[in-house]
N, C-alpha and C. Protein backbone atom coordinates (compact mmCIF):
# COMPACT_ATOMS: atom_id res chain seq x y z
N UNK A 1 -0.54 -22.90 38.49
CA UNK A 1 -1.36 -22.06 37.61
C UNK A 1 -1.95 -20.91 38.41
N UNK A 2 -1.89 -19.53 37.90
CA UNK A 2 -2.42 -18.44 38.46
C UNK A 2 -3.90 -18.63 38.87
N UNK A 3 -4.44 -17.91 39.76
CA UNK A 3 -5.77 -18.23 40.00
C UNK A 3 -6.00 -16.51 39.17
N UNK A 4 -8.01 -17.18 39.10
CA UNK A 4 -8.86 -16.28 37.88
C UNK A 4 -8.17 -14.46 38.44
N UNK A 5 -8.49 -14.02 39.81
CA UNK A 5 -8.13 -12.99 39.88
C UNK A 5 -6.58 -12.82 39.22
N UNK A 6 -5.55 -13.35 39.63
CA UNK A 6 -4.22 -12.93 39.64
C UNK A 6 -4.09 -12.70 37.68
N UNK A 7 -4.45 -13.67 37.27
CA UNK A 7 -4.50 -13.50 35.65
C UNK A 7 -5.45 -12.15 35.20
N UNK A 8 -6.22 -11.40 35.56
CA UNK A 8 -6.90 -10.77 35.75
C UNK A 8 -5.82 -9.50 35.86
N UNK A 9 -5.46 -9.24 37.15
CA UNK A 9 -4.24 -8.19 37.23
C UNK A 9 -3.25 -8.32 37.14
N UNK A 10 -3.00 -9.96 36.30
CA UNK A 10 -1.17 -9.61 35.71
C UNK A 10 -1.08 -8.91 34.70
N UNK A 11 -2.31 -8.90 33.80
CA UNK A 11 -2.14 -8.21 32.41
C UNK A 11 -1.63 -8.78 31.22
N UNK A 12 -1.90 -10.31 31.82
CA UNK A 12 -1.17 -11.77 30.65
C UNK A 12 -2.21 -11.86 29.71
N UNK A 13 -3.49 -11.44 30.09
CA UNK A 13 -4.41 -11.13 28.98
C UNK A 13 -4.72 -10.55 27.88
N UNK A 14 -4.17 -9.62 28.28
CA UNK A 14 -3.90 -8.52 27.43
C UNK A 14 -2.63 -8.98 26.37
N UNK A 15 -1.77 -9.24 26.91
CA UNK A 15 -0.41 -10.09 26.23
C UNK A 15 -1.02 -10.71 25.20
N UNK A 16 -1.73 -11.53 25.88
CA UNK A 16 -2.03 -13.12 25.04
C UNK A 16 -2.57 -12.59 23.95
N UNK A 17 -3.60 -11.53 23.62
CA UNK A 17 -4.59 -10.98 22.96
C UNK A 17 -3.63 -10.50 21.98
N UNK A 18 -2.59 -9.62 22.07
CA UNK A 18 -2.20 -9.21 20.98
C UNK A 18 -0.11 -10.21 20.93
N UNK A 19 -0.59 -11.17 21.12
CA UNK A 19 0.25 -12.56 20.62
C UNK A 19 1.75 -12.22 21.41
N UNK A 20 1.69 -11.37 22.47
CA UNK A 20 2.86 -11.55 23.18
C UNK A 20 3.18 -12.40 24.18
N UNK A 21 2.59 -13.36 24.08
CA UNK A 21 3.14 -14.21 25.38
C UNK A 21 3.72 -15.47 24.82
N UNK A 22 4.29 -16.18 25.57
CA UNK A 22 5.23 -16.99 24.97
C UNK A 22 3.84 -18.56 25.10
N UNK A 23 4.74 -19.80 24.29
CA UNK A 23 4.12 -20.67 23.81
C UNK A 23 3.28 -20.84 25.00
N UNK A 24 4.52 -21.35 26.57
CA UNK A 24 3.56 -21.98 27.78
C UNK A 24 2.83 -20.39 28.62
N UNK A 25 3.03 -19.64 28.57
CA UNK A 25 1.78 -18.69 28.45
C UNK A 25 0.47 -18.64 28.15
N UNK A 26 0.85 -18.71 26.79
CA UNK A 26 -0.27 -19.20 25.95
C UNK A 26 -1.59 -20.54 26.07
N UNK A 27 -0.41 -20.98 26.77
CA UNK A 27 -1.31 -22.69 26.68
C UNK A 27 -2.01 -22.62 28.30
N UNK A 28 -1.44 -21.92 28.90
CA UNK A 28 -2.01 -21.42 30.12
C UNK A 28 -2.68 -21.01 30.41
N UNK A 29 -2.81 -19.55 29.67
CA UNK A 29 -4.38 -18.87 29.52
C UNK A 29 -6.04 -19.70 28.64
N UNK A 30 -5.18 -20.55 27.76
CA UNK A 30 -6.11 -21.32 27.06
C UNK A 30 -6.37 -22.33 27.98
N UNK A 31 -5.90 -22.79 28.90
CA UNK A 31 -6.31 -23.98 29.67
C UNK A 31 -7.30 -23.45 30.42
N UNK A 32 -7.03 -22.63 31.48
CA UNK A 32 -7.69 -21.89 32.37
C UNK A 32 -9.01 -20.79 31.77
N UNK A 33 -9.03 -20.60 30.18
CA UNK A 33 -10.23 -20.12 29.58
C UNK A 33 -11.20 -21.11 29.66
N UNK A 34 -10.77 -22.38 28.90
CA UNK A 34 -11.31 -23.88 29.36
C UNK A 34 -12.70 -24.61 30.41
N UNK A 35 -11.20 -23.75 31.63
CA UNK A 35 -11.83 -24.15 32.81
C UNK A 35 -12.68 -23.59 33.75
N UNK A 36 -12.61 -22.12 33.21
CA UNK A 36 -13.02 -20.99 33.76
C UNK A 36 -13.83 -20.18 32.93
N UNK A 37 -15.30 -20.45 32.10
CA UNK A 37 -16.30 -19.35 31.72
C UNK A 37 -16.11 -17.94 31.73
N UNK A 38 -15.96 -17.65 33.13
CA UNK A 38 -16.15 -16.64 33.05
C UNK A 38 -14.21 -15.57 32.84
N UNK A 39 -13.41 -16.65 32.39
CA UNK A 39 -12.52 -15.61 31.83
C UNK A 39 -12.24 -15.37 30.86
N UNK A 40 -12.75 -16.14 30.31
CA UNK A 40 -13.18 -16.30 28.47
C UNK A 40 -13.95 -15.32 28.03
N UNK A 41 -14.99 -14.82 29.23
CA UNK A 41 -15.67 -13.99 28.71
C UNK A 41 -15.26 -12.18 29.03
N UNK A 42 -14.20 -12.58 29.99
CA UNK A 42 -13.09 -11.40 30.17
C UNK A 42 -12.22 -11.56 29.04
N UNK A 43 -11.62 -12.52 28.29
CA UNK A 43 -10.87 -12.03 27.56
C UNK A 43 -11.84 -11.39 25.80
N UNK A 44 -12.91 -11.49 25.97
CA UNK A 44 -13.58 -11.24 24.87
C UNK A 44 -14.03 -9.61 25.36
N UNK A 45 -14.16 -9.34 26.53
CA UNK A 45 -14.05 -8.11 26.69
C UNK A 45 -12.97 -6.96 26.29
N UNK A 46 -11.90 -7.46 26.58
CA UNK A 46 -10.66 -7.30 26.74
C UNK A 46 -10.43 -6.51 25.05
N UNK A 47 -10.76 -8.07 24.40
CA UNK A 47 -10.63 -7.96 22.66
C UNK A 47 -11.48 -6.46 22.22
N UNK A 48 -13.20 -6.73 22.94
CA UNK A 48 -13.97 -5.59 22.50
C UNK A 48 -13.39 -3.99 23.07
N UNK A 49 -12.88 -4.16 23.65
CA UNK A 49 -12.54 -2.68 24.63
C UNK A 49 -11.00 -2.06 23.25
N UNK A 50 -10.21 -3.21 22.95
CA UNK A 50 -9.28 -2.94 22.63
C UNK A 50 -9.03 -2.17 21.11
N UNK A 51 -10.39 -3.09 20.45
CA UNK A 51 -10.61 -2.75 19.30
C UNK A 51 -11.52 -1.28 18.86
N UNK A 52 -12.37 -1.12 19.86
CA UNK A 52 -12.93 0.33 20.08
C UNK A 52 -11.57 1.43 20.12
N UNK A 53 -10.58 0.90 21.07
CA UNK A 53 -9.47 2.26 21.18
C UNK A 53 -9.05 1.84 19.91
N UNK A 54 -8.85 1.07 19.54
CA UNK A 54 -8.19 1.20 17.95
C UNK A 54 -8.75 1.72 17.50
N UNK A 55 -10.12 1.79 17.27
CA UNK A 55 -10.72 2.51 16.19
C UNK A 55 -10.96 3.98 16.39
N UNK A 56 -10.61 4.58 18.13
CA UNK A 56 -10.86 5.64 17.90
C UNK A 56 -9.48 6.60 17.90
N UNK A 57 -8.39 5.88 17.69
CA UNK A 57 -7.02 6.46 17.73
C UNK A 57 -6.17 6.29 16.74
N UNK A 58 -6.27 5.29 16.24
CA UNK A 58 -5.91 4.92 14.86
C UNK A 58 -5.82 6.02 13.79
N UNK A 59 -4.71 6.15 13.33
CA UNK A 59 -4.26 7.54 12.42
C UNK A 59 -4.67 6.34 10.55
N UNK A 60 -5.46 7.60 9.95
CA UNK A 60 -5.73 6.91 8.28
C UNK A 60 -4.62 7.40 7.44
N UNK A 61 -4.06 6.58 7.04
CA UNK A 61 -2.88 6.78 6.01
C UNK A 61 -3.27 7.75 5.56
N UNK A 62 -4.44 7.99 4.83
CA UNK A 62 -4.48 8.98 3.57
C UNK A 62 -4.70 8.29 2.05
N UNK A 63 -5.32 8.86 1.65
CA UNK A 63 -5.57 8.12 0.22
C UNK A 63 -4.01 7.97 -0.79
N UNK A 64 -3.53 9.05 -0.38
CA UNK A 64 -2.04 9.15 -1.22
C UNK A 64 -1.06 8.05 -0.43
N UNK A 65 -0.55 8.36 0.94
CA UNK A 65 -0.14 7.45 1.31
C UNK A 65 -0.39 5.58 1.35
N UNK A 66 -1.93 5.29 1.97
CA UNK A 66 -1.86 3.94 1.84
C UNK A 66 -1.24 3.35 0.40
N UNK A 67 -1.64 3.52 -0.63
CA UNK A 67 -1.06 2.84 -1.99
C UNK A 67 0.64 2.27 -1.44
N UNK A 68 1.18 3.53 -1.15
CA UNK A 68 2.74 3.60 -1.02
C UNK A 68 2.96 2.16 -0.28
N UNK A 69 2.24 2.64 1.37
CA UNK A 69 2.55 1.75 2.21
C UNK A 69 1.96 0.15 1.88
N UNK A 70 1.34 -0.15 0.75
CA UNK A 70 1.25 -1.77 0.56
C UNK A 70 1.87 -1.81 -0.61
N UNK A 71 2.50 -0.72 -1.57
CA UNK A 71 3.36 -1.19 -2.30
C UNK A 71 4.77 -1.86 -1.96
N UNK A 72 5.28 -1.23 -0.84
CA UNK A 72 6.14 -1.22 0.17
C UNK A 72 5.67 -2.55 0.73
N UNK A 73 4.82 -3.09 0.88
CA UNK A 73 4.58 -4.71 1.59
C UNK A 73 4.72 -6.09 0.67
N UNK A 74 4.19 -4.74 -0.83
CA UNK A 74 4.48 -6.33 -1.82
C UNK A 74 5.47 -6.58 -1.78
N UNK A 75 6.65 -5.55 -2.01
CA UNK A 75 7.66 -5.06 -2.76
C UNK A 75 9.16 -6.22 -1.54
N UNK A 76 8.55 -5.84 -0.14
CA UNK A 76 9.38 -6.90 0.87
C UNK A 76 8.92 -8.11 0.42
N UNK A 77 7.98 -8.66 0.30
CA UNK A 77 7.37 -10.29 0.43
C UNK A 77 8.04 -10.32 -0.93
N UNK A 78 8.18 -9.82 -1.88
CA UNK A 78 9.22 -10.19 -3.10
C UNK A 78 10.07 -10.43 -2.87
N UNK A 79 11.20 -9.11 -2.41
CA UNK A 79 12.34 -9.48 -1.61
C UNK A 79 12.41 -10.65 -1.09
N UNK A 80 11.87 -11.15 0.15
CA UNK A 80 11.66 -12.02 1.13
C UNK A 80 12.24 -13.33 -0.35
N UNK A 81 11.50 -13.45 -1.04
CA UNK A 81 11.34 -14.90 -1.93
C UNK A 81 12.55 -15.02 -2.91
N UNK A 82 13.14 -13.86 -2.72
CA UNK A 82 14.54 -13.87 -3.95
C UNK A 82 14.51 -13.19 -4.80
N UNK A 83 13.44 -12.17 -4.95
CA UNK A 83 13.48 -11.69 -6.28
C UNK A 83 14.54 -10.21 -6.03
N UNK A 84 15.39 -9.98 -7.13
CA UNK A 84 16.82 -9.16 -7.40
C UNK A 84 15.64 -8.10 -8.34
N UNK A 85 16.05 -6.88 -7.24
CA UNK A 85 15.75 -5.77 -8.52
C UNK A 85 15.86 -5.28 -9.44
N UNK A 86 16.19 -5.08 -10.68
CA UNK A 86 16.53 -4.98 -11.86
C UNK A 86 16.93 -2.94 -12.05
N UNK A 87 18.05 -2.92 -12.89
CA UNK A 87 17.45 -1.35 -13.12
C UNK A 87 16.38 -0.90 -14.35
N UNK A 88 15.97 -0.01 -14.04
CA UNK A 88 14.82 0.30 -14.21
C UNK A 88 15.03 1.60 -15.40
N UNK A 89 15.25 1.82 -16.29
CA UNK A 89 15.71 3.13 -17.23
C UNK A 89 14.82 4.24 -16.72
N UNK A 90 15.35 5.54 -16.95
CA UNK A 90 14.40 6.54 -16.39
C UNK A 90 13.82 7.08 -17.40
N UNK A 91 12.79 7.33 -17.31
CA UNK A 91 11.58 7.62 -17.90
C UNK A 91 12.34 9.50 -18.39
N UNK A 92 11.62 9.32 -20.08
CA UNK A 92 11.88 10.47 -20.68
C UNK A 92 10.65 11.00 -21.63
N UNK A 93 10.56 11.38 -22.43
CA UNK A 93 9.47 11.92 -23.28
C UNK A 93 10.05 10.80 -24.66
N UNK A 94 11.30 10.19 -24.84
CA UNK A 94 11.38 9.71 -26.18
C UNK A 94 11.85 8.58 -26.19
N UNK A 95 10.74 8.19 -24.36
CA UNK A 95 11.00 6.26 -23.99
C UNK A 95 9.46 5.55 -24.67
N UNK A 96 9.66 4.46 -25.16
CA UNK A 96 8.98 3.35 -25.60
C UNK A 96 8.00 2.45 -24.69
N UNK A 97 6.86 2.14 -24.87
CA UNK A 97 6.79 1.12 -23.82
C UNK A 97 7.12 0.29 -23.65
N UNK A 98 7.78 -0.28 -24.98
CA UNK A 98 8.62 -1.81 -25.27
C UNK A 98 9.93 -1.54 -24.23
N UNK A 99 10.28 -0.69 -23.89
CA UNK A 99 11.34 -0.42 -22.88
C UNK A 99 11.45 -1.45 -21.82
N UNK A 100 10.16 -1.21 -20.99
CA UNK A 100 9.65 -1.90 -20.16
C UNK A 100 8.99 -3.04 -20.17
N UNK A 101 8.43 -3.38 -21.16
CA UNK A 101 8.11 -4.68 -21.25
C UNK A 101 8.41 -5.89 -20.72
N UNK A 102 9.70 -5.96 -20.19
CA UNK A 102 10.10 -7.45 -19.57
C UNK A 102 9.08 -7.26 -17.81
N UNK A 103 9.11 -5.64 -17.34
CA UNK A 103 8.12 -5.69 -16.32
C UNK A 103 6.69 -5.94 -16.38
N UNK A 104 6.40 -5.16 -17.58
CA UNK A 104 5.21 -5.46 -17.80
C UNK A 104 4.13 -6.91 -18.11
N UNK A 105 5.50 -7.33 -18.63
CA UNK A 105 4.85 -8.82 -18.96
C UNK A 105 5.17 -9.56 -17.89
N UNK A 106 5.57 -9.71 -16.65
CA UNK A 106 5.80 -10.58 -15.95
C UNK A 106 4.27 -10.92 -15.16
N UNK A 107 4.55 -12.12 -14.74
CA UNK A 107 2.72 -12.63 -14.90
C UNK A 107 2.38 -11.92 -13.22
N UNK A 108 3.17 -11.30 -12.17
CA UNK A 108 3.29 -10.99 -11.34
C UNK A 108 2.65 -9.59 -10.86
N UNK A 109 2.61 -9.43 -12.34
CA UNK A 109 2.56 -7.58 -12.12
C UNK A 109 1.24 -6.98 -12.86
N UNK A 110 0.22 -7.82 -12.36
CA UNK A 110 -1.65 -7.40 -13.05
C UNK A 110 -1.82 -7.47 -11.41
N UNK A 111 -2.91 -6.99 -11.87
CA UNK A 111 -4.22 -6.89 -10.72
C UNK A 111 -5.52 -7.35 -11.68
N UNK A 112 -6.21 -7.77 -10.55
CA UNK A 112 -7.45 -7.81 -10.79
C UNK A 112 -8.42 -6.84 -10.52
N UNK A 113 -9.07 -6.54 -11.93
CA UNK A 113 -9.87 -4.71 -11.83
C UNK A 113 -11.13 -5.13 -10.94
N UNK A 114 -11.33 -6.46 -10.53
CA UNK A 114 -12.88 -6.12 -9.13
C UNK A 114 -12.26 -6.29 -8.05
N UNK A 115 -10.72 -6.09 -7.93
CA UNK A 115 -9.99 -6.65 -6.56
C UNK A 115 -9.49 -5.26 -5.50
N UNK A 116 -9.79 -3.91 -6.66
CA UNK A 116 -9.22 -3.45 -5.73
C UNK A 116 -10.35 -1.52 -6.69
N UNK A 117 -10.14 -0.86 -5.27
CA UNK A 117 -10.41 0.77 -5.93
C UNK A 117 -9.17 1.83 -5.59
N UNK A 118 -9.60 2.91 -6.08
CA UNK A 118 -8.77 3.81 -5.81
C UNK A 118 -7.24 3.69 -6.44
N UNK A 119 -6.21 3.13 -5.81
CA UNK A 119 -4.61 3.12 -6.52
C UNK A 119 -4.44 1.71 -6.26
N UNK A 120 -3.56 1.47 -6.80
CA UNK A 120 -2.72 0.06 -6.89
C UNK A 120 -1.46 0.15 -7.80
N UNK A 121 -0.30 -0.29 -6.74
CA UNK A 121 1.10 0.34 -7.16
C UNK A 121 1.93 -1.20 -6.83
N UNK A 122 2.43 -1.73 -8.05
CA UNK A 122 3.49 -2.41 -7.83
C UNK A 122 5.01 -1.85 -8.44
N UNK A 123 5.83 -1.97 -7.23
CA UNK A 123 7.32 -1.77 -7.12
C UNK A 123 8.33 -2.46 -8.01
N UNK A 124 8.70 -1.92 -9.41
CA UNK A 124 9.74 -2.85 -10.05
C UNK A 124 11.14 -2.39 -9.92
N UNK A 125 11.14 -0.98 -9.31
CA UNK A 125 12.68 -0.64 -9.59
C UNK A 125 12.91 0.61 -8.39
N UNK A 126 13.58 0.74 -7.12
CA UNK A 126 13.55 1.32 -6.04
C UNK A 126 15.81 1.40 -6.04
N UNK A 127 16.38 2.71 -6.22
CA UNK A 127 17.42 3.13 -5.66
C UNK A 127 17.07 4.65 -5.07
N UNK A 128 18.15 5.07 -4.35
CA UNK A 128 18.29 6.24 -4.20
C UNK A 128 17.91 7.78 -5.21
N UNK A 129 18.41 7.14 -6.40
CA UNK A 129 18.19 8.12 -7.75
C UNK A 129 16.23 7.95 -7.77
N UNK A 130 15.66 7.02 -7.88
CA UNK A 130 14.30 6.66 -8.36
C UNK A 130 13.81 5.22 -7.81
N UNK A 131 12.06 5.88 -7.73
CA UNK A 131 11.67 4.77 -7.41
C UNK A 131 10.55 4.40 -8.74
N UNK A 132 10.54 3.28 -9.51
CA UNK A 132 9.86 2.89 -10.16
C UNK A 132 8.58 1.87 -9.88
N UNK A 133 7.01 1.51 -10.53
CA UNK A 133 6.51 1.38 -10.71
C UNK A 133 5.48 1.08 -11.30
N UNK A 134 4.66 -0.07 -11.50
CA UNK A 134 3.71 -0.19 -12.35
C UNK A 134 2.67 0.46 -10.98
N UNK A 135 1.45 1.25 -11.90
CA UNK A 135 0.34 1.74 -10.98
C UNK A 135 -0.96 1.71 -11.85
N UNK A 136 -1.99 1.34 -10.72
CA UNK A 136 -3.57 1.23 -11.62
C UNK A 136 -4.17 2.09 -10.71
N UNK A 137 -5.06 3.27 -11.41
CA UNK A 137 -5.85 4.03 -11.35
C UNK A 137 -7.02 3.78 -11.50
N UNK A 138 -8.06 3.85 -10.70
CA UNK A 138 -9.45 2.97 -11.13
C UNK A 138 -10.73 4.07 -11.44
N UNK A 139 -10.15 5.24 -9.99
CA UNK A 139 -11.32 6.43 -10.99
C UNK A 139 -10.32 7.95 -10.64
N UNK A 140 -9.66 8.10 -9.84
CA UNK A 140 -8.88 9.41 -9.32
C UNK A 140 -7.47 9.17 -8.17
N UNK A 141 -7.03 10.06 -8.09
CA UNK A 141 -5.78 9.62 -7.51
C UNK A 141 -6.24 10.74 -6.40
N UNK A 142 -5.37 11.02 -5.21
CA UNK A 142 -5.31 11.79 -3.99
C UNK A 142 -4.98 13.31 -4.49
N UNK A 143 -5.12 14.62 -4.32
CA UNK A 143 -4.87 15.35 -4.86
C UNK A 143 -3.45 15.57 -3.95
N UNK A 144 -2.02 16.09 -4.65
CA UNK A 144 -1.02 16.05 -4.30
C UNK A 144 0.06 17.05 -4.85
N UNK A 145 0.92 17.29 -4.06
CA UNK A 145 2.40 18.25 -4.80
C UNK A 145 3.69 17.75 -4.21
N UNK A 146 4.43 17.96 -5.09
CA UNK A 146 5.77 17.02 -5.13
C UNK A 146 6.60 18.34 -4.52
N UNK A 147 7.75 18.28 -3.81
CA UNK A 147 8.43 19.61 -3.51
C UNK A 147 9.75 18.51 -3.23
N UNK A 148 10.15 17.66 -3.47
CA UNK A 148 11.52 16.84 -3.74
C UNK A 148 11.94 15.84 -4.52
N UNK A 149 10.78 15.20 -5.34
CA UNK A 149 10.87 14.41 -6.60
C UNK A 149 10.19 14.79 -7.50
N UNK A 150 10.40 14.59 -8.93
CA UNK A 150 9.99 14.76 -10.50
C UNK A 150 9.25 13.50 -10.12
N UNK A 151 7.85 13.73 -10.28
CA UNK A 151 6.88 13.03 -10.41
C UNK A 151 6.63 12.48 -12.11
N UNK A 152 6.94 10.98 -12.78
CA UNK A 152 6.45 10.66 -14.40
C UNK A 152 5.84 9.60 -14.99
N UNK A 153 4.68 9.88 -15.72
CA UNK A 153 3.89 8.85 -16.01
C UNK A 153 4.24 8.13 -17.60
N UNK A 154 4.20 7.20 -18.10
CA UNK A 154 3.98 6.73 -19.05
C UNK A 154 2.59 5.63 -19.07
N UNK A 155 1.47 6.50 -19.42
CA UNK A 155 0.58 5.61 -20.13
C UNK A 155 0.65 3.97 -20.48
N UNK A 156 0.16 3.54 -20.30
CA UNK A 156 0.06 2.06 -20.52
C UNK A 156 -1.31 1.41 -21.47
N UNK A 157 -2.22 1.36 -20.41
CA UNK A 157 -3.47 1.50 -20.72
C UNK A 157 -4.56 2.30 -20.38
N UNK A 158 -5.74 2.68 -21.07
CA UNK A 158 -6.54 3.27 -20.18
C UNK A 158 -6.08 5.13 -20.62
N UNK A 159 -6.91 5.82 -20.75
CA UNK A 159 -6.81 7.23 -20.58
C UNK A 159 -7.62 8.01 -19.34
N UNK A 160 -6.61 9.43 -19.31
CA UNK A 160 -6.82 10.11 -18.03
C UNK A 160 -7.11 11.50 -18.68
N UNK A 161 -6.75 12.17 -17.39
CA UNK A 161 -6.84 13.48 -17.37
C UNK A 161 -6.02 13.98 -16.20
N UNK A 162 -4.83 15.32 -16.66
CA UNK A 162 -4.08 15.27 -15.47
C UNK A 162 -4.14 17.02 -15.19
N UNK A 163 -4.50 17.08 -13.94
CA UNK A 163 -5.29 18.92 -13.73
C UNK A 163 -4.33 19.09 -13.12
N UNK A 164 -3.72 20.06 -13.32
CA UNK A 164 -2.35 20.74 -12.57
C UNK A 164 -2.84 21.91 -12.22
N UNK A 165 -3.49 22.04 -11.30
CA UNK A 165 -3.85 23.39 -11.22
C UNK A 165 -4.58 24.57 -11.91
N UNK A 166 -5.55 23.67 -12.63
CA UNK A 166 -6.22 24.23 -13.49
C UNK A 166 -6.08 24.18 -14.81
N UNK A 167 -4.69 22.98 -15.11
CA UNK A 167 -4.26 23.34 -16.55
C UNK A 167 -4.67 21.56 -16.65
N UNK A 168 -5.66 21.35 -17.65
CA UNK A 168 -5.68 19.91 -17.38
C UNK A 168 -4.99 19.49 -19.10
N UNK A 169 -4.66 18.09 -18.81
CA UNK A 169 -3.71 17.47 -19.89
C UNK A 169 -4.22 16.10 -19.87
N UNK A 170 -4.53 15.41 -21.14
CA UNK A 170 -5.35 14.59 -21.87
C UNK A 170 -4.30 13.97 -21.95
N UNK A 171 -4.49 12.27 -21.41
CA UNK A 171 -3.37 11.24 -21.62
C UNK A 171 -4.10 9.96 -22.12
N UNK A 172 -3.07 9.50 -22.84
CA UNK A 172 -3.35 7.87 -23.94
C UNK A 172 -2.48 7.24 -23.45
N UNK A 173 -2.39 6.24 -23.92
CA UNK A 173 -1.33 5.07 -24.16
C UNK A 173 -0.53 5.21 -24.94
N UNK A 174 1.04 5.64 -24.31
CA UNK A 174 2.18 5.71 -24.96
C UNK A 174 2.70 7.06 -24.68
N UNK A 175 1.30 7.98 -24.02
CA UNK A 175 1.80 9.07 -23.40
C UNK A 175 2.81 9.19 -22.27
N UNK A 176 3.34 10.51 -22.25
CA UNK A 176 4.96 11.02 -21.53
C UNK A 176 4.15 12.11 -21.09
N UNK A 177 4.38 12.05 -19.42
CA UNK A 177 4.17 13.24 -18.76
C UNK A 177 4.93 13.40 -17.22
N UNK A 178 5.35 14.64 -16.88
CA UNK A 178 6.30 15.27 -15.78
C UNK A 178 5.46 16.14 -15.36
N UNK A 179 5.13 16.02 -14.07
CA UNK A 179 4.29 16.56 -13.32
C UNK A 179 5.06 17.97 -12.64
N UNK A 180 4.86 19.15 -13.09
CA UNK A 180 5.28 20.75 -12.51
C UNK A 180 6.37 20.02 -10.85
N UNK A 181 6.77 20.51 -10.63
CA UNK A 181 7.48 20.55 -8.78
C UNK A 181 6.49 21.59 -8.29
N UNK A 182 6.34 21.49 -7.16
CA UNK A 182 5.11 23.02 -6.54
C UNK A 182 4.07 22.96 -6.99
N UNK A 183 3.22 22.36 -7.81
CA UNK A 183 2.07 22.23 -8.27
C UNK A 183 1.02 21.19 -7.81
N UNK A 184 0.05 21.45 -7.17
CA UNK A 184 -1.24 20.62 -7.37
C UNK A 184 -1.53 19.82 -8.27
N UNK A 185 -1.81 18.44 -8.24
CA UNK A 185 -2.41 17.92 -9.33
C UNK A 185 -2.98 16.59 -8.66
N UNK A 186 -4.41 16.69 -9.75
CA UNK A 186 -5.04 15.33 -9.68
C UNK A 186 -5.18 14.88 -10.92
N UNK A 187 -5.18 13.44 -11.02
CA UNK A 187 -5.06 12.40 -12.12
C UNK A 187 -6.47 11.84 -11.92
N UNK A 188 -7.30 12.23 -13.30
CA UNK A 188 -8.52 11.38 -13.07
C UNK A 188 -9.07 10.38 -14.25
N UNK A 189 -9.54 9.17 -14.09
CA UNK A 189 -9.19 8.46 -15.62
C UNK A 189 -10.82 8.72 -15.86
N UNK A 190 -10.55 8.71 -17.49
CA UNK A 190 -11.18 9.29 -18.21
C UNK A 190 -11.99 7.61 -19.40
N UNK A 191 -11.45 6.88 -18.81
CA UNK A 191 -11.72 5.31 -19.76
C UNK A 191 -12.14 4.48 -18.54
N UNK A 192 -13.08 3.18 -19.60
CA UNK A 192 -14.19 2.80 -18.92
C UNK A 192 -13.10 1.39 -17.90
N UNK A 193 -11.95 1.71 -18.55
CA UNK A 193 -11.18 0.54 -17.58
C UNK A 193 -9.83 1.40 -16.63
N UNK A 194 -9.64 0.63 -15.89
CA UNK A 194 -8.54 1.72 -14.93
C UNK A 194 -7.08 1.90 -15.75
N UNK A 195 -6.72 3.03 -15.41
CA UNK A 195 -5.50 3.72 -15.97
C UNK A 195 -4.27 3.23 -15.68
N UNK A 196 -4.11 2.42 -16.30
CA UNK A 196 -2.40 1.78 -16.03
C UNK A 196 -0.94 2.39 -16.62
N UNK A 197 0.05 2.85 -15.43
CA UNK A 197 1.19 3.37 -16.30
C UNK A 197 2.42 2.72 -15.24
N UNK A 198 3.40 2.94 -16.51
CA UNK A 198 4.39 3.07 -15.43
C UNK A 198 5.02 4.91 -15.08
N UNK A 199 5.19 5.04 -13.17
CA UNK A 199 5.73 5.73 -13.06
C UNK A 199 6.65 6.05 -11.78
N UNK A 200 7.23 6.61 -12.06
CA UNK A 200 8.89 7.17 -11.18
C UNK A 200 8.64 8.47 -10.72
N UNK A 201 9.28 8.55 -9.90
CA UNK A 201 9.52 9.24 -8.50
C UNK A 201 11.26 9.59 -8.36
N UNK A 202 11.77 10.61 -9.38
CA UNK A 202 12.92 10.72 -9.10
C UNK A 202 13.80 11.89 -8.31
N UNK A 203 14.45 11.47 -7.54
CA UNK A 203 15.13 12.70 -6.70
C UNK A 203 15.83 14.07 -7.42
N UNK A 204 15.53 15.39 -6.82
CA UNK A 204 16.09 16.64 -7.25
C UNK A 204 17.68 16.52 -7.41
């Protein structure tokens, strides 16, 4: 077993801390934390020092981005369990919501409105052509412009308001809307419960 210095400047501490060391590694540094006070209280340093640089280097998704990136996490752990993507019809001005319904009703695809703020996006239908979506809006979305996909909402529940640049547009349930290409817009809901639609993201 390494003595306190040598563990010290192998940098197995550091390993151990962020779960790279292997099982008897592991059981090594934990023995010798054990036996040794005061490296226990080096590796709690170690932890505090590490988590400060995280916090001061650490890049923030962005209000627009994070949604994406944990829709993208449900959307694998589905995968992961078997679930087959279905196609997804593309959204038009003279689609139904009964269209969608077999997504909508799946017991998989709610949230809970004290569970979350800001966006919440689950993934039902992802090819090359489009990516589909159920999404909950709780008070505003990121302000944003599309310059390679037709951005489209269909209303679900819940009403909004969608400002394109000054031109704002009043949405219900059952509403059809295509967001300009090149244009600014924020989505802000306008009802006392969050704004649920489905929408796609389809390529030029």
């Amino acid at each position: 077993m390494m003595k306190y210095e040598e563990f010290i400047a192998s940098g197995i501490l550091e390993l151990y801390i962020l779960n790279y060391t292997s099982l008897e590694e592991s059981k090594e540094v934990e023995e010798m934390a054990l036996a040794c006070p005061q490296l226990l209280k080096e590796i709690e340093s170690i932890e505090i020092s590490m988590e400060k640089h995280a916090a001061a280097t650490g890049v923030n998704p962005g209000d627009a981005l994070e949604p994406e990136i944990m829709s993208t996490i449900n959307l694998m752990e589905r995968l992961k369990k078997g679930e087959v993507l279905l196609d997804v019809p593309l959204l038009s001005p003279s689609f139904k919501v009964t269209e969608y319904q077999q997504w909508i009703d799946r017991e998989d695809m709610v949230v809970d409105d004290a569970d979350f703020e800001g966006v919440v996006a689950k993934i039902i239908g992802h090819t090359e052509k489009a990516m589909s979506a159920i999404i909950w809006v709780r008070d505003m979305t990121a302000d944003e412009t599309h310059t390679k996909v037709h951005e489209r909402f269909l209303i679900l529940e819940g009403t909004c308001k969608v400002d394109v640049e000054g031109d704002i547009y009043s949405l219900q349930p059952g509403d059809y809307f295509e967001v300009p290409l090149h244009k600014h817009h924020v989505v802000t809901v306008t009802s006392s419960i969050p704004c649920k639609a489905i929408l796609q993201r389809v390529a030029l």
